[in-house]
Protein backbone atom coordinates (compact mmCIF):
# COMPACT_ATOMS: atom_id res chain seq x y z
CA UNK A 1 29.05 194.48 106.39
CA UNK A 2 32.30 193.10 106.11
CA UNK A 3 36.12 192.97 106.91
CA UNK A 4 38.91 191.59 105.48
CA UNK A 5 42.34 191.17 106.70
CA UNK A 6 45.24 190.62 104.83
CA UNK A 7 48.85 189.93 106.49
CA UNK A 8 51.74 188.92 104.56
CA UNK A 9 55.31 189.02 105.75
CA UNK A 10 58.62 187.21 105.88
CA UNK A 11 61.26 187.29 108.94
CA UNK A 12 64.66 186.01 108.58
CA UNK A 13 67.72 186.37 110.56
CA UNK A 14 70.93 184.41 108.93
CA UNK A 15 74.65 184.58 108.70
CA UNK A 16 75.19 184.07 105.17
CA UNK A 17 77.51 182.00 102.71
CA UNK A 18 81.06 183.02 103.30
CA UNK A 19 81.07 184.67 106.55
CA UNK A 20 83.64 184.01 109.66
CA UNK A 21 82.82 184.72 112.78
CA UNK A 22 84.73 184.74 115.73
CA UNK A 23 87.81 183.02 113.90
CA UNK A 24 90.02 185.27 115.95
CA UNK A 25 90.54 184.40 119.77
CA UNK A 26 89.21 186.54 122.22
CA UNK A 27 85.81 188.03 124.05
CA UNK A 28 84.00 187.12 127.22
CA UNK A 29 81.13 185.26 125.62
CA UNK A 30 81.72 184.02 122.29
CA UNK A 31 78.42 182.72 122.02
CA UNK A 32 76.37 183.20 118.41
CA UNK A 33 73.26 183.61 118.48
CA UNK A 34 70.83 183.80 115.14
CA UNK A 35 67.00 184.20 116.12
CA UNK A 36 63.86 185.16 114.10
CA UNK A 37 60.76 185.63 115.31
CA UNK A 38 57.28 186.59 114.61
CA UNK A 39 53.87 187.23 116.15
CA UNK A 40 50.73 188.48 115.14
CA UNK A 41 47.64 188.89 116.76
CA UNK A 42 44.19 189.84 115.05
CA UNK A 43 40.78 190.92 116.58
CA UNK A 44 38.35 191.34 114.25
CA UNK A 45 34.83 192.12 115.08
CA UNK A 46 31.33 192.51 112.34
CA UNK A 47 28.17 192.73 112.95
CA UNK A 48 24.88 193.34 111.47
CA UNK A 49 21.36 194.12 112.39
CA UNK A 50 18.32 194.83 109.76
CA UNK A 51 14.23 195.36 110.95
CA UNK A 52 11.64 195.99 108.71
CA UNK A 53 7.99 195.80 107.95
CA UNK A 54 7.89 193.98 105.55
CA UNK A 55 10.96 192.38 104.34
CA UNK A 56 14.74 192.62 106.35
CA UNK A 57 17.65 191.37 104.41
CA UNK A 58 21.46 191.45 105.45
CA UNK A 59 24.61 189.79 105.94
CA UNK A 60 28.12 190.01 107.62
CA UNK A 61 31.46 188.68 106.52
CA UNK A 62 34.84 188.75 108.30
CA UNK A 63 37.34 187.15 106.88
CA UNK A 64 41.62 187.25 107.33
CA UNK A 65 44.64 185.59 105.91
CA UNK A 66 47.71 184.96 107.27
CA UNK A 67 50.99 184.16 105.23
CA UNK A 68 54.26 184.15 106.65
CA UNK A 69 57.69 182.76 106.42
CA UNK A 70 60.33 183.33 109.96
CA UNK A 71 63.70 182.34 108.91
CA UNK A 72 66.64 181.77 110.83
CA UNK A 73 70.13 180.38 109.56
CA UNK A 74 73.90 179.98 109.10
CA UNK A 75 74.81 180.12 105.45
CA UNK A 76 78.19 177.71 104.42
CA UNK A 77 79.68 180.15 107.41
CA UNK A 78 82.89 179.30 109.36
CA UNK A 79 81.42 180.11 113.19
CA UNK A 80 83.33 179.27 116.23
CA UNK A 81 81.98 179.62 119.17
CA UNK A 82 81.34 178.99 123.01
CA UNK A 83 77.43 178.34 122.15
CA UNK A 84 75.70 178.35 118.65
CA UNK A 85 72.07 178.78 118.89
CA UNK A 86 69.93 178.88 115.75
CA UNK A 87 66.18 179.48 116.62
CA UNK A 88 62.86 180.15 114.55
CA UNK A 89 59.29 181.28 116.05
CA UNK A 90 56.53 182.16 114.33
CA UNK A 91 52.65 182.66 116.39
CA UNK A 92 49.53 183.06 115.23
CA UNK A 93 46.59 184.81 117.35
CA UNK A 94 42.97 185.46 115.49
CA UNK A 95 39.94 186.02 117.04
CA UNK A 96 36.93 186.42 115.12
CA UNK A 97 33.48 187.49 115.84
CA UNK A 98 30.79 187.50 113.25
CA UNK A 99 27.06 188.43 113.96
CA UNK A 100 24.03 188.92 111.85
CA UNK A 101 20.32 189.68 112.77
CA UNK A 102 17.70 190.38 110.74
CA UNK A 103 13.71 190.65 111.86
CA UNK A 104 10.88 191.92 109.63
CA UNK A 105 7.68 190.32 108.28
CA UNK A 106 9.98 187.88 105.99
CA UNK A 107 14.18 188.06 107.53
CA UNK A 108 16.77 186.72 106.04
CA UNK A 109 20.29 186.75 107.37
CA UNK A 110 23.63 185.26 107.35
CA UNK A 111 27.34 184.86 109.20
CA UNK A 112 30.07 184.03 107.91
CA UNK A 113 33.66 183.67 109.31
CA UNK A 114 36.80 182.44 107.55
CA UNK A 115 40.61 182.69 108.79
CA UNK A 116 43.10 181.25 105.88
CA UNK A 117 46.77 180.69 107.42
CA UNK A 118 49.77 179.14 105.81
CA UNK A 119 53.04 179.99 107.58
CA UNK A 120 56.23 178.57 106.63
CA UNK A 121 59.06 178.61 110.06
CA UNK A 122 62.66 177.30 109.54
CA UNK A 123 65.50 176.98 111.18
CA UNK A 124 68.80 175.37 109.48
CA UNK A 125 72.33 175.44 109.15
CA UNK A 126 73.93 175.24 105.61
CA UNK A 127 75.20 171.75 104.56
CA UNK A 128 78.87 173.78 103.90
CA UNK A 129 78.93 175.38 107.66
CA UNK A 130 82.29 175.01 109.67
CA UNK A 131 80.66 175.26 113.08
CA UNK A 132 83.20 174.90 116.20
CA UNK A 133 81.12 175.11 119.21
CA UNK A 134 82.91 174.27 122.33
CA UNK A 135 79.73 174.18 124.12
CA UNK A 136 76.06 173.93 123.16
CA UNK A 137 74.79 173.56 119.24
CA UNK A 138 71.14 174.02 119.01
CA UNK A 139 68.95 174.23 116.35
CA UNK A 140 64.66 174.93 116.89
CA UNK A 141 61.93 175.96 114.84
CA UNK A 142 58.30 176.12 116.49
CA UNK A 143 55.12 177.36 115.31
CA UNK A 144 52.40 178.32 117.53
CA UNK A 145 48.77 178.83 115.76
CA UNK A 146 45.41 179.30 117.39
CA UNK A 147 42.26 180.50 115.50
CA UNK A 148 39.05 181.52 117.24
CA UNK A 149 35.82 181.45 114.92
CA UNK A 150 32.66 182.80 116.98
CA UNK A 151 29.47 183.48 114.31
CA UNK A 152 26.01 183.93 114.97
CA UNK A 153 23.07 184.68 112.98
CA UNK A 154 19.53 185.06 113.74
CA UNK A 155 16.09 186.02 111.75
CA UNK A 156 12.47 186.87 112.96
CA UNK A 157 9.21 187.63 110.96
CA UNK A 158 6.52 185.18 109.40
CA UNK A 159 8.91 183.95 107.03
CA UNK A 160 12.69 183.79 108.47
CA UNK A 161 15.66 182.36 107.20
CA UNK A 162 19.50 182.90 108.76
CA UNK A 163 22.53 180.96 108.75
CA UNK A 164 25.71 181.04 110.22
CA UNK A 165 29.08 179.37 108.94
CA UNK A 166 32.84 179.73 110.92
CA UNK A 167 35.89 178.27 108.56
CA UNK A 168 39.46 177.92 109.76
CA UNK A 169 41.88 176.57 107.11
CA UNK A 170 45.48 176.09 109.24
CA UNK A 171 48.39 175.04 106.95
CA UNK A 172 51.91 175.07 108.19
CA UNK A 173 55.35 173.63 107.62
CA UNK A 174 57.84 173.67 110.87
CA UNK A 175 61.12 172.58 109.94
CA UNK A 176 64.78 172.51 111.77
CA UNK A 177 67.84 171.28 109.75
């Protein structure tokens, strides 16, 4: 048996080259603010079981990868403003569960579990931006990535053999500028 997950997507959220906001007075709250954000979260569950007289054989694979890119920014933009908040978030949930039995007079067996995630989260203001804020400038990117691997494999009979192998393979790049 086996599954395999495949997410890729890209989030962005920007003012872009050229743009004025709020360059006429006026408003209550002439705060701007530019946020992208993404979250995924993955359950994935295999499992095998094989029994025979003489000889049970089998395996189960789950594996998932995760590439994404959450964007947020002002372009060469002429922004005035109370409060200019430019904010990036990008999470990562996986939970993986990968069994395997096999029992007969010779079992063989295996697990294996693999998550693959490369995410790419930025925040940044253009090196041309006019930004006026009277009050607050901030600027954040965060990444949040957890990855749980639980495999298990087992074999019974006169001659058994089973393994069992969990792989996480994390690669990010966080950046504000």
């Amino acid at each position: 048996a086996a599954a395999v997950n495949v997410i890729s997507a890209t989030t962005e959220a920007m003012i872009g080259d050229g743009v004025k906001v709020n360059t006429v007075e006026g408003g209550t709250d002439r705060s701007v603010r530019v946020r992208a954000s993404d979250s995924t979260l993955m359950v994935q569950t295999t499992g095998t079981v094989a029994g025979a007289g003489v000889t049970a054989v089998s395996g189960a694979n789950n594996t998932a990868v995760v590439n994404k890119t959450t964007s947020a920014r002002i372009g060469d933009a002429d922004v005035k403003a109370n409060n200019v908040e430019v904010s990036a978030f990008a999470k990562e949930d996986l939970h993986t569960i990968t069994a395997n039995l096999s029992v007969g007079g010779v079992g063989a067996g295996a697990a294996v579990g693999v998550n693959v995630i490369s995410n790419t989260t930025t925040a940044s203001i253009g090196a041309g931006a006019d930004i006026d804020a009277t009050g607050d400038l901030r600027l954040k990117a965060k990444q949040d990535t957890a990855a749980d691997l639980y495999t298990v494999a087992g074999a019974g009979g006169v001659g058994a053999v089973s393994g069992a192998i969990s792989v996480a393979v994390v690669s990010s790049k966080t950046s504000a500028h």
